[in-house]
N, C-alpha and C. Protein backbone atom coordinates (compact mmCIF):
# COMPACT_ATOMS: atom_id res chain seq x y z
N UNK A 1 -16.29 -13.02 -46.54
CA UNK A 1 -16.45 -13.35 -45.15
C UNK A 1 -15.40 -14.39 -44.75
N UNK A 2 -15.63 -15.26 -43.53
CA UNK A 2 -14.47 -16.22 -43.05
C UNK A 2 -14.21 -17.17 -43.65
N UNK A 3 -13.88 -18.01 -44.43
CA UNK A 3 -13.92 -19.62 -45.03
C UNK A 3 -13.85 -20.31 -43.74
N UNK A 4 -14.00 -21.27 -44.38
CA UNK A 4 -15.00 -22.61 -43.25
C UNK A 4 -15.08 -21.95 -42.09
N UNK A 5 -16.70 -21.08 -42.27
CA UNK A 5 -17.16 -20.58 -40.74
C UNK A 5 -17.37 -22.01 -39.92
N UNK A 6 -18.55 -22.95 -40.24
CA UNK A 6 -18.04 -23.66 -39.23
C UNK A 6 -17.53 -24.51 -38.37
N UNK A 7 -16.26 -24.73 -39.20
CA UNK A 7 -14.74 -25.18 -38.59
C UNK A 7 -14.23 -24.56 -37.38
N UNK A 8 -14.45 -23.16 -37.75
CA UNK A 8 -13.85 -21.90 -36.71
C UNK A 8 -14.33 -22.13 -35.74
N UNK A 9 -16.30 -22.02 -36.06
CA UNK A 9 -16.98 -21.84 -35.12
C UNK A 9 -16.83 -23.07 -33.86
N UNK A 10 -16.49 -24.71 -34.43
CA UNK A 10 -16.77 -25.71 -33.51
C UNK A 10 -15.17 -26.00 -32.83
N UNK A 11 -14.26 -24.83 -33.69
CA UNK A 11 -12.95 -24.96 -32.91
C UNK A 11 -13.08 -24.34 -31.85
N UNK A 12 -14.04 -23.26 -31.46
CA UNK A 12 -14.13 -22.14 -31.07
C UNK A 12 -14.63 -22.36 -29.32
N UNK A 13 -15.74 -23.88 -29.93
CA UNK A 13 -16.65 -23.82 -28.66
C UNK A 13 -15.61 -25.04 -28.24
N UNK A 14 -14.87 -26.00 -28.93
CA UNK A 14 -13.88 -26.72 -28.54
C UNK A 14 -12.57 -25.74 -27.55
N UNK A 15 -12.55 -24.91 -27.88
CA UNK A 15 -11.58 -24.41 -27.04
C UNK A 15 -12.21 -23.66 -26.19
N UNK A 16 -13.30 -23.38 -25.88
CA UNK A 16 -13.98 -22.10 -25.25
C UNK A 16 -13.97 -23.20 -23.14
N UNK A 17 -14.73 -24.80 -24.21
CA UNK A 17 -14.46 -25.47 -22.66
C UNK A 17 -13.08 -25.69 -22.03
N UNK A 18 -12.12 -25.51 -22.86
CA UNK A 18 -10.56 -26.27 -22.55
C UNK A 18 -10.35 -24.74 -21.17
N UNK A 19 -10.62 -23.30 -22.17
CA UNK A 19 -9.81 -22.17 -21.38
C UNK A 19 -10.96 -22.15 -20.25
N UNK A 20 -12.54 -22.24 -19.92
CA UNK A 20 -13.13 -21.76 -19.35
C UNK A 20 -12.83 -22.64 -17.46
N UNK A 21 -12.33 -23.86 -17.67
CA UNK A 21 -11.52 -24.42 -16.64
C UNK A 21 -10.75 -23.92 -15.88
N UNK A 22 -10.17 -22.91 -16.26
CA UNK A 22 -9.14 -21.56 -15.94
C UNK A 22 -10.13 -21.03 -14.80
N UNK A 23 -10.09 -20.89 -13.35
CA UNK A 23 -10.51 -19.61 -13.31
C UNK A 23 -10.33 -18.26 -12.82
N UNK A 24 -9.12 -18.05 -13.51
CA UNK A 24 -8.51 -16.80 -13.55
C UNK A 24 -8.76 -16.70 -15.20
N UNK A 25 -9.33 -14.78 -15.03
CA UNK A 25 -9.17 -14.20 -16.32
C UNK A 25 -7.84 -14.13 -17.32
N UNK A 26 -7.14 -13.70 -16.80
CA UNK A 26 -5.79 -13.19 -16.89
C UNK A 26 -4.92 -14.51 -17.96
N UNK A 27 -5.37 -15.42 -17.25
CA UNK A 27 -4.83 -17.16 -17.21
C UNK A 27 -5.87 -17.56 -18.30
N UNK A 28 -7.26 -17.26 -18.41
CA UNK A 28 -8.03 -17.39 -19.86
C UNK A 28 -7.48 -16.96 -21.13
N UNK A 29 -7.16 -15.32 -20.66
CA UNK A 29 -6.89 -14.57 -21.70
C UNK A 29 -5.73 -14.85 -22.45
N UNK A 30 -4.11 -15.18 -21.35
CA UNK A 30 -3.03 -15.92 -21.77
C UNK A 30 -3.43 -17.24 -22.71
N UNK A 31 -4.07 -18.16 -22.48
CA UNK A 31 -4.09 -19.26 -23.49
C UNK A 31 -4.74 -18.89 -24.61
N UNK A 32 -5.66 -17.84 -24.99
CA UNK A 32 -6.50 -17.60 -25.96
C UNK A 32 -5.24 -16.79 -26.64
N UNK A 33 -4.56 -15.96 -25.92
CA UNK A 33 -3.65 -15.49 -27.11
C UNK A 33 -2.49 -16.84 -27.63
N UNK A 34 -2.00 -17.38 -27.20
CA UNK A 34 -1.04 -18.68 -26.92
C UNK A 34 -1.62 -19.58 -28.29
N UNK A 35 -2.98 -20.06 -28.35
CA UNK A 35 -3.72 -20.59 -29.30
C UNK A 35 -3.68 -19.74 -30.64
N UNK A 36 -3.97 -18.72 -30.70
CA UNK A 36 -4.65 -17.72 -31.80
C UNK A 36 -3.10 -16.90 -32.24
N UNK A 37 -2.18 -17.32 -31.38
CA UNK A 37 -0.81 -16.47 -31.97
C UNK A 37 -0.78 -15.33 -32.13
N UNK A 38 -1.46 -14.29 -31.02
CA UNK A 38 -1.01 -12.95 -31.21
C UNK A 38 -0.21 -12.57 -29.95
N UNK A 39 0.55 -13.31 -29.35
CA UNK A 39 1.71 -12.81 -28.58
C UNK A 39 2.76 -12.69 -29.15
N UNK A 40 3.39 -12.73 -30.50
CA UNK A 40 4.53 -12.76 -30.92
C UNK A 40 5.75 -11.81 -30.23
N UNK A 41 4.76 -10.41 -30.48
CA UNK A 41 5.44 -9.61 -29.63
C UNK A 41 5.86 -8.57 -28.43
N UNK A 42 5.26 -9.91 -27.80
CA UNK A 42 5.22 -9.55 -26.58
C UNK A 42 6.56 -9.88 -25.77
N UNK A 43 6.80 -9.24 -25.20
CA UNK A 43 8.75 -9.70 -24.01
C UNK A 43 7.95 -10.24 -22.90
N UNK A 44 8.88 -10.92 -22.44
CA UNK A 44 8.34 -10.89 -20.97
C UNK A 44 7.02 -12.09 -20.17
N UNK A 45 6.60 -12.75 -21.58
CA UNK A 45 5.15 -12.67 -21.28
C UNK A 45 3.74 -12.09 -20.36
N UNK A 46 3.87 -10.84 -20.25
CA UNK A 46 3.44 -9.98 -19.96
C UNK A 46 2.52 -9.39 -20.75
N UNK A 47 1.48 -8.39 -20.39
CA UNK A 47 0.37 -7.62 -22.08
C UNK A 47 1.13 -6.65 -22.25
N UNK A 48 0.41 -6.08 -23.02
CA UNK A 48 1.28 -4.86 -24.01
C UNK A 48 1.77 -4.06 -22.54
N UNK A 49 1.37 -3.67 -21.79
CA UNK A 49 1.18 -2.57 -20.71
C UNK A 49 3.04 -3.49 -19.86
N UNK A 50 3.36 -4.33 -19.82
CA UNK A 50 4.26 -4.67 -19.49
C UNK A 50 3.72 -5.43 -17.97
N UNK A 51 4.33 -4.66 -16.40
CA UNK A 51 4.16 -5.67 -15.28
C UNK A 51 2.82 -4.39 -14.43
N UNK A 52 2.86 -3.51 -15.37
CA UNK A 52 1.81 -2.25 -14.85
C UNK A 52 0.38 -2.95 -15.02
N UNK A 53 -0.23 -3.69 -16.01
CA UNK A 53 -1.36 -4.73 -16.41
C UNK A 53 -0.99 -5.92 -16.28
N UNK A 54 -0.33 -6.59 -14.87
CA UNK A 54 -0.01 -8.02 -15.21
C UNK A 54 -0.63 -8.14 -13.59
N UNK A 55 -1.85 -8.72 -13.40
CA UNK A 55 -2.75 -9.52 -12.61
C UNK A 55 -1.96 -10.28 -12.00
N UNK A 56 -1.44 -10.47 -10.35
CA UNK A 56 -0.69 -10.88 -9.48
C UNK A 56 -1.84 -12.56 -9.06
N UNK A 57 -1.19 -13.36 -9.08
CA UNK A 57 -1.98 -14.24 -8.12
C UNK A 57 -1.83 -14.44 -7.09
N UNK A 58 -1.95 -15.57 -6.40
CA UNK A 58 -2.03 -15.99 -4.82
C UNK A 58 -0.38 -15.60 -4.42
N UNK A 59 -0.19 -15.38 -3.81
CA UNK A 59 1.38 -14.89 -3.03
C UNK A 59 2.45 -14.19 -3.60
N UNK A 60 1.61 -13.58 -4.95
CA UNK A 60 2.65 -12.45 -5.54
C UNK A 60 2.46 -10.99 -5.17
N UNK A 61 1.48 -11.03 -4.96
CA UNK A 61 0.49 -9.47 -4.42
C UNK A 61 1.59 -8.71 -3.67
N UNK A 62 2.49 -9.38 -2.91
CA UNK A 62 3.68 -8.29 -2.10
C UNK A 62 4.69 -7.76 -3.11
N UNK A 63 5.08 -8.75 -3.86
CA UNK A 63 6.11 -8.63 -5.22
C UNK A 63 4.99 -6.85 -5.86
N UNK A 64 3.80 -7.15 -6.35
CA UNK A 64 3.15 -6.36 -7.55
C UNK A 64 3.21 -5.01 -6.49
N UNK A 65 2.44 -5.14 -5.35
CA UNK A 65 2.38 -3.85 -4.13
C UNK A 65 3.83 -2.59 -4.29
N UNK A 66 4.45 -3.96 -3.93
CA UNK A 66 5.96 -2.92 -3.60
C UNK A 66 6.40 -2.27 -5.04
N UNK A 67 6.22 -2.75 -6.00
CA UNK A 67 6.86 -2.29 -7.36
C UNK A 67 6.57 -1.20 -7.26
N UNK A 68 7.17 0.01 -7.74
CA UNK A 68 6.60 1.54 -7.88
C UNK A 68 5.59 1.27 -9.37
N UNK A 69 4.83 2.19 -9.28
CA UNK A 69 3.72 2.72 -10.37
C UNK A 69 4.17 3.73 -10.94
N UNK A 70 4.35 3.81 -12.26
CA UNK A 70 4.57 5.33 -12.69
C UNK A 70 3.26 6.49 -12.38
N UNK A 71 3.69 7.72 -12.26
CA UNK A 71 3.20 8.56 -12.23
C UNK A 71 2.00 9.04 -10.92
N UNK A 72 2.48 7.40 -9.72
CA UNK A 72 1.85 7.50 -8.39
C UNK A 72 2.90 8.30 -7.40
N UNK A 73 2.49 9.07 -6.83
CA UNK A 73 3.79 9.98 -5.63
C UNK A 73 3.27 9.14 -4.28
N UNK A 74 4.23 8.57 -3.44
CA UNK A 74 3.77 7.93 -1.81
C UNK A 74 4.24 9.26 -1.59
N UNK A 75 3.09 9.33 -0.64
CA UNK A 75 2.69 10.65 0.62
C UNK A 75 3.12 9.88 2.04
N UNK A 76 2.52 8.73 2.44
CA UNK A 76 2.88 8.49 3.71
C UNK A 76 3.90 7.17 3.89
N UNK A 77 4.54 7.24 4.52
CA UNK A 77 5.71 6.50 5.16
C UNK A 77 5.01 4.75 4.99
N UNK A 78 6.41 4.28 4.98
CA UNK A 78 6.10 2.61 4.63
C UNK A 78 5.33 2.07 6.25
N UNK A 79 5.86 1.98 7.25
CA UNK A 79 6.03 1.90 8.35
C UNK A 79 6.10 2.55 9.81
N UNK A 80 5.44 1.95 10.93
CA UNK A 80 5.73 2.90 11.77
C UNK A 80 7.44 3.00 12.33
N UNK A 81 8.37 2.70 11.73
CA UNK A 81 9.78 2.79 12.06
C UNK A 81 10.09 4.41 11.70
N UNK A 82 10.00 4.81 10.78
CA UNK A 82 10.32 6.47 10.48
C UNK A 82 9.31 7.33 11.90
N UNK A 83 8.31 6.91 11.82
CA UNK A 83 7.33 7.79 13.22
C UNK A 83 8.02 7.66 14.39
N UNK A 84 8.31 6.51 14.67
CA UNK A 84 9.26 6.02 16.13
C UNK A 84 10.40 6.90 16.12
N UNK A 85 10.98 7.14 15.26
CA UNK A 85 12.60 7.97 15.03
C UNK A 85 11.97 9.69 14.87
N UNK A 86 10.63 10.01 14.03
CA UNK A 86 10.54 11.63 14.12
C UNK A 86 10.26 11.81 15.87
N UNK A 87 9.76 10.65 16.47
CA UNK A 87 9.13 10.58 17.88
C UNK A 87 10.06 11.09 18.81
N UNK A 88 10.92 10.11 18.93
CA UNK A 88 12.15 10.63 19.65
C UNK A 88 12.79 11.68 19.41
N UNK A 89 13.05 12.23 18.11
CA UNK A 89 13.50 13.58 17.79
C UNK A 89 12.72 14.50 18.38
N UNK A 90 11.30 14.53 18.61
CA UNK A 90 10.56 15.41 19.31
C UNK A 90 10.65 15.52 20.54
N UNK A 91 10.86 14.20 21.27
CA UNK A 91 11.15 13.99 22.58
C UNK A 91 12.10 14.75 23.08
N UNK A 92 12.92 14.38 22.03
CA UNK A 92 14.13 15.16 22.76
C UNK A 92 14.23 16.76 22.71
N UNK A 93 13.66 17.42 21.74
CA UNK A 93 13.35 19.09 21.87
C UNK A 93 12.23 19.04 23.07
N UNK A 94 11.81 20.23 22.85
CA UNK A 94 11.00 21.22 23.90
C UNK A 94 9.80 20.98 23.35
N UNK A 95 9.41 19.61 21.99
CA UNK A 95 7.61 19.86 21.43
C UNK A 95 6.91 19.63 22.69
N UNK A 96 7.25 18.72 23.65
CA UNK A 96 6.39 18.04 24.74
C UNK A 96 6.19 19.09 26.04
N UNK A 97 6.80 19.52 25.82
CA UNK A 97 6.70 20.73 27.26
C UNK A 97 4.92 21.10 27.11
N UNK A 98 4.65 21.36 26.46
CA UNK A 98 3.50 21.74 26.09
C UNK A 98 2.44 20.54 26.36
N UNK A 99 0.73 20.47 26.34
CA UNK A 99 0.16 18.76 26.29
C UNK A 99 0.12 18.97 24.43
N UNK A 100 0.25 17.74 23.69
CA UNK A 100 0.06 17.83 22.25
C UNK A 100 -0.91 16.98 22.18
N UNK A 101 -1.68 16.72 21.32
CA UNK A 101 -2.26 15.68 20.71
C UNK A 101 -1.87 14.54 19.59
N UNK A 102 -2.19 13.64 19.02
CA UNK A 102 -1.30 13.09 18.03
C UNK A 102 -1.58 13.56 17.02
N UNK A 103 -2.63 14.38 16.70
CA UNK A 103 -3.20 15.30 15.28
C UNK A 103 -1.69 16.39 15.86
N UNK A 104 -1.34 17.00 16.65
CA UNK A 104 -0.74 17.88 16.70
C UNK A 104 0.82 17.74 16.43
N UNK A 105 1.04 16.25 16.39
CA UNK A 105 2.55 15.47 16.45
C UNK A 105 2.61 15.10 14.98
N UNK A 106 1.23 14.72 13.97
CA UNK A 106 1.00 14.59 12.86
C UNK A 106 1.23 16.11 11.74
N UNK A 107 0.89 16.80 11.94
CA UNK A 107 1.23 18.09 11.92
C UNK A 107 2.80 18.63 12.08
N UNK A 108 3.40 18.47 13.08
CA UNK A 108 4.68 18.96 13.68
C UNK A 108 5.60 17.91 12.53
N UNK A 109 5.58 16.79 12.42
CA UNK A 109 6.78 15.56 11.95
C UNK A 109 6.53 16.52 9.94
N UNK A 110 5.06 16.69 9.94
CA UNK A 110 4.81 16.99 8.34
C UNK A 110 5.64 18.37 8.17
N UNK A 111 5.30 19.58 9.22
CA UNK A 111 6.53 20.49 8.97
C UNK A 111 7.80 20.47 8.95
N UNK A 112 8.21 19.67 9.92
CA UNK A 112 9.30 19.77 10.65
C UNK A 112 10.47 18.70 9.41
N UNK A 113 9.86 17.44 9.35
CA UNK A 113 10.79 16.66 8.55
C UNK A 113 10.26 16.35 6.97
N UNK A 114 8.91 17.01 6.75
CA UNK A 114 9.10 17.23 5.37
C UNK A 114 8.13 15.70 4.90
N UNK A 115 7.69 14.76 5.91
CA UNK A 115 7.34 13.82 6.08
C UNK A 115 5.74 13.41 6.42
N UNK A 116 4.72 12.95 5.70
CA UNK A 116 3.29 12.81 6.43
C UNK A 116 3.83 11.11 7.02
N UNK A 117 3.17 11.03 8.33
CA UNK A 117 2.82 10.13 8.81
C UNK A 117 1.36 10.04 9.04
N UNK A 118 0.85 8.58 9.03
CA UNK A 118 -0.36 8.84 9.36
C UNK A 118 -0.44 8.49 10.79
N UNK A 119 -1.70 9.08 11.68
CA UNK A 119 -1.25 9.22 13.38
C UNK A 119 -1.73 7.58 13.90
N UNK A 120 -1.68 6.55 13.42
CA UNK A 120 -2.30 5.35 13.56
C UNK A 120 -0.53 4.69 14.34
N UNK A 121 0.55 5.63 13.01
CA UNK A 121 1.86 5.23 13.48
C UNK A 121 2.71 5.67 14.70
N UNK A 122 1.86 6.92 15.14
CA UNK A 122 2.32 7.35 16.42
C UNK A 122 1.38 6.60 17.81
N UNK A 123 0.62 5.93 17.54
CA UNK A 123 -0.32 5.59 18.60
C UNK A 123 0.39 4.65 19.67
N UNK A 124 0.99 3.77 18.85
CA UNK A 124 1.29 2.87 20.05
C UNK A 124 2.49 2.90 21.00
N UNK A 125 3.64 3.88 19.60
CA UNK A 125 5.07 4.46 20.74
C UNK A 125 4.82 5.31 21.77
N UNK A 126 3.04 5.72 21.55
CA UNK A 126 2.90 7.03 22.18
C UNK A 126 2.69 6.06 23.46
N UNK A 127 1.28 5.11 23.63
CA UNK A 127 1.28 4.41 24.68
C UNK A 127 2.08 3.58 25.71
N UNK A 128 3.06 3.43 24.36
CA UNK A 128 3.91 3.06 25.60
C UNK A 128 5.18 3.54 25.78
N UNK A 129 5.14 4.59 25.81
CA UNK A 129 5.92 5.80 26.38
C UNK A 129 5.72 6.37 27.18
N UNK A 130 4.01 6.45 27.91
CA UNK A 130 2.89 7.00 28.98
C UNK A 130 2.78 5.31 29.53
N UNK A 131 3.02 4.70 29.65
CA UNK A 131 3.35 3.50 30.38
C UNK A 131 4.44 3.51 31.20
N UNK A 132 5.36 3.80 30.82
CA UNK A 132 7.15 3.67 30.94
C UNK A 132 7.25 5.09 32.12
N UNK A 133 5.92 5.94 31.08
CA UNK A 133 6.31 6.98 32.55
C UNK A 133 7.40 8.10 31.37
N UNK A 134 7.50 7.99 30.40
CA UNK A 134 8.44 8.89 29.24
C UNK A 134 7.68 9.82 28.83
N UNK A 135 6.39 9.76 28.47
CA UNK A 135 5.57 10.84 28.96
C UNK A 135 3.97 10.69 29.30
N UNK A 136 3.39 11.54 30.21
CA UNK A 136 2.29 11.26 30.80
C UNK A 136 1.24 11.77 29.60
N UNK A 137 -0.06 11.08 29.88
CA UNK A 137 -0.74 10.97 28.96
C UNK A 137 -2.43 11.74 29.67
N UNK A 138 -3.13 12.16 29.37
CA UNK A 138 -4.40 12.19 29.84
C UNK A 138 -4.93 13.25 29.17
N UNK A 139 -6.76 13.10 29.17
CA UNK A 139 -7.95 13.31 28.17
C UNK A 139 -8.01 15.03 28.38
N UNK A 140 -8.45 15.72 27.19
CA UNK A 140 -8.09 17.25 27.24
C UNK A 140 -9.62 17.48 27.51
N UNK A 141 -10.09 18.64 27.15
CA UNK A 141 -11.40 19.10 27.38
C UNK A 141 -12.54 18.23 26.62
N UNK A 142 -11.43 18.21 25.03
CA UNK A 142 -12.21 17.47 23.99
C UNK A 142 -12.58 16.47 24.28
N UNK A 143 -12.16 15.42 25.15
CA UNK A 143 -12.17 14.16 25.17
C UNK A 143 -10.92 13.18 24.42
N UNK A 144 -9.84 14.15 24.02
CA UNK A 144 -8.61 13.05 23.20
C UNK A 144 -7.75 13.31 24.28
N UNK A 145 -6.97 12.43 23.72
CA UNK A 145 -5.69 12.53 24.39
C UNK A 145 -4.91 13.24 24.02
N UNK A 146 -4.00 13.52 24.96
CA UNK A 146 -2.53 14.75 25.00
C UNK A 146 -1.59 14.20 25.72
N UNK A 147 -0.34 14.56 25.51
CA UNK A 147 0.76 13.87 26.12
C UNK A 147 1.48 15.16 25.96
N UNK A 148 2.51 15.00 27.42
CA UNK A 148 3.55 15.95 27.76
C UNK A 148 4.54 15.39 28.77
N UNK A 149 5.40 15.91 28.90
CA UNK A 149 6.37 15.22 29.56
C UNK A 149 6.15 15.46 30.85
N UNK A 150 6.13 14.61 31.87
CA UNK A 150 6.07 14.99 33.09
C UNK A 150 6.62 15.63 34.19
N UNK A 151 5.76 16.52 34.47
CA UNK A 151 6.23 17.35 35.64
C UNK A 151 6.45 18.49 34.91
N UNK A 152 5.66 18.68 33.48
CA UNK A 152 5.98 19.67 33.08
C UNK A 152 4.65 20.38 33.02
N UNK A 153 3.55 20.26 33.24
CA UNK A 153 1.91 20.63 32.96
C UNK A 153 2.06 22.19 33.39
């Protein structure tokens, strides 16, 4: 069994109060390896998993977010800046002649440029574009909205 169990044991609860002050896990777990010497080989100080298992704290969370993930695919656009630009591309064809909806503009940008937006990013160029008078806006049978260019109904 262990020699001097309990040496170990009163090192054990001696260090158990030093790390439990911590209170981050992550920041526990780092000193318990740090003490006990099984980081030797580790790079980086990082866990085995590298920055894919490395627990972000207070104001790193944008740093860990943005990093790509292996083996995650992004489906929808960072920003509403790409929606604003498929927007105007639509504007400027013949989609608006017609009334659309923004499910229907969500749809059109996914065929058309190969691109999902989600329609949260078309909402507000849409409003105020039916402000400006760029295109008119009003409620269909359903109760949503539709937009078309005016003077074109």
């Amino acid at each position: 069994m262990i020699k001097d169990f309990d040496k170990l044991k009163q090192q054990l609860n001696e260090l158990s109060e030093a790390v439990n002050k911590f209170e981050s896990e992550a920041v526990q777990l780092r000193v318990v390896e740090l003490v006990l010497g099984q980081n030797d080989a580790r790079p980086g100080g990082f866990s085995e998993g590298g920055i894919n298992d490395f627990i972000a704290g207070p104001g790193m969370m944008n740093v860990v977010r943005s990093t790509p993930r292996p083996g995650r695919r992004k489906t929808t656009t960072d920003s509403a800046k790409g929606a604003v630009a498929a927007l105007n591309d639509l504007l400027e064809s013949d989609f608006f002649d017609t009334p659309r909806t923004i499910g229907d503009i969500v749809a059109r940008c996914q065929d058309t440029f190969g691109m999902r937006y989600k329609s949260n990013a078309f909402s507000g160029p849409l409003s105020r574009h039916a402000r400006t008078g760029v295109l008119s806006r009003e409620k269909n049978a359903d109760g949503k909205f539709v937009y078309v260019k005016p003077g074109t109904d």
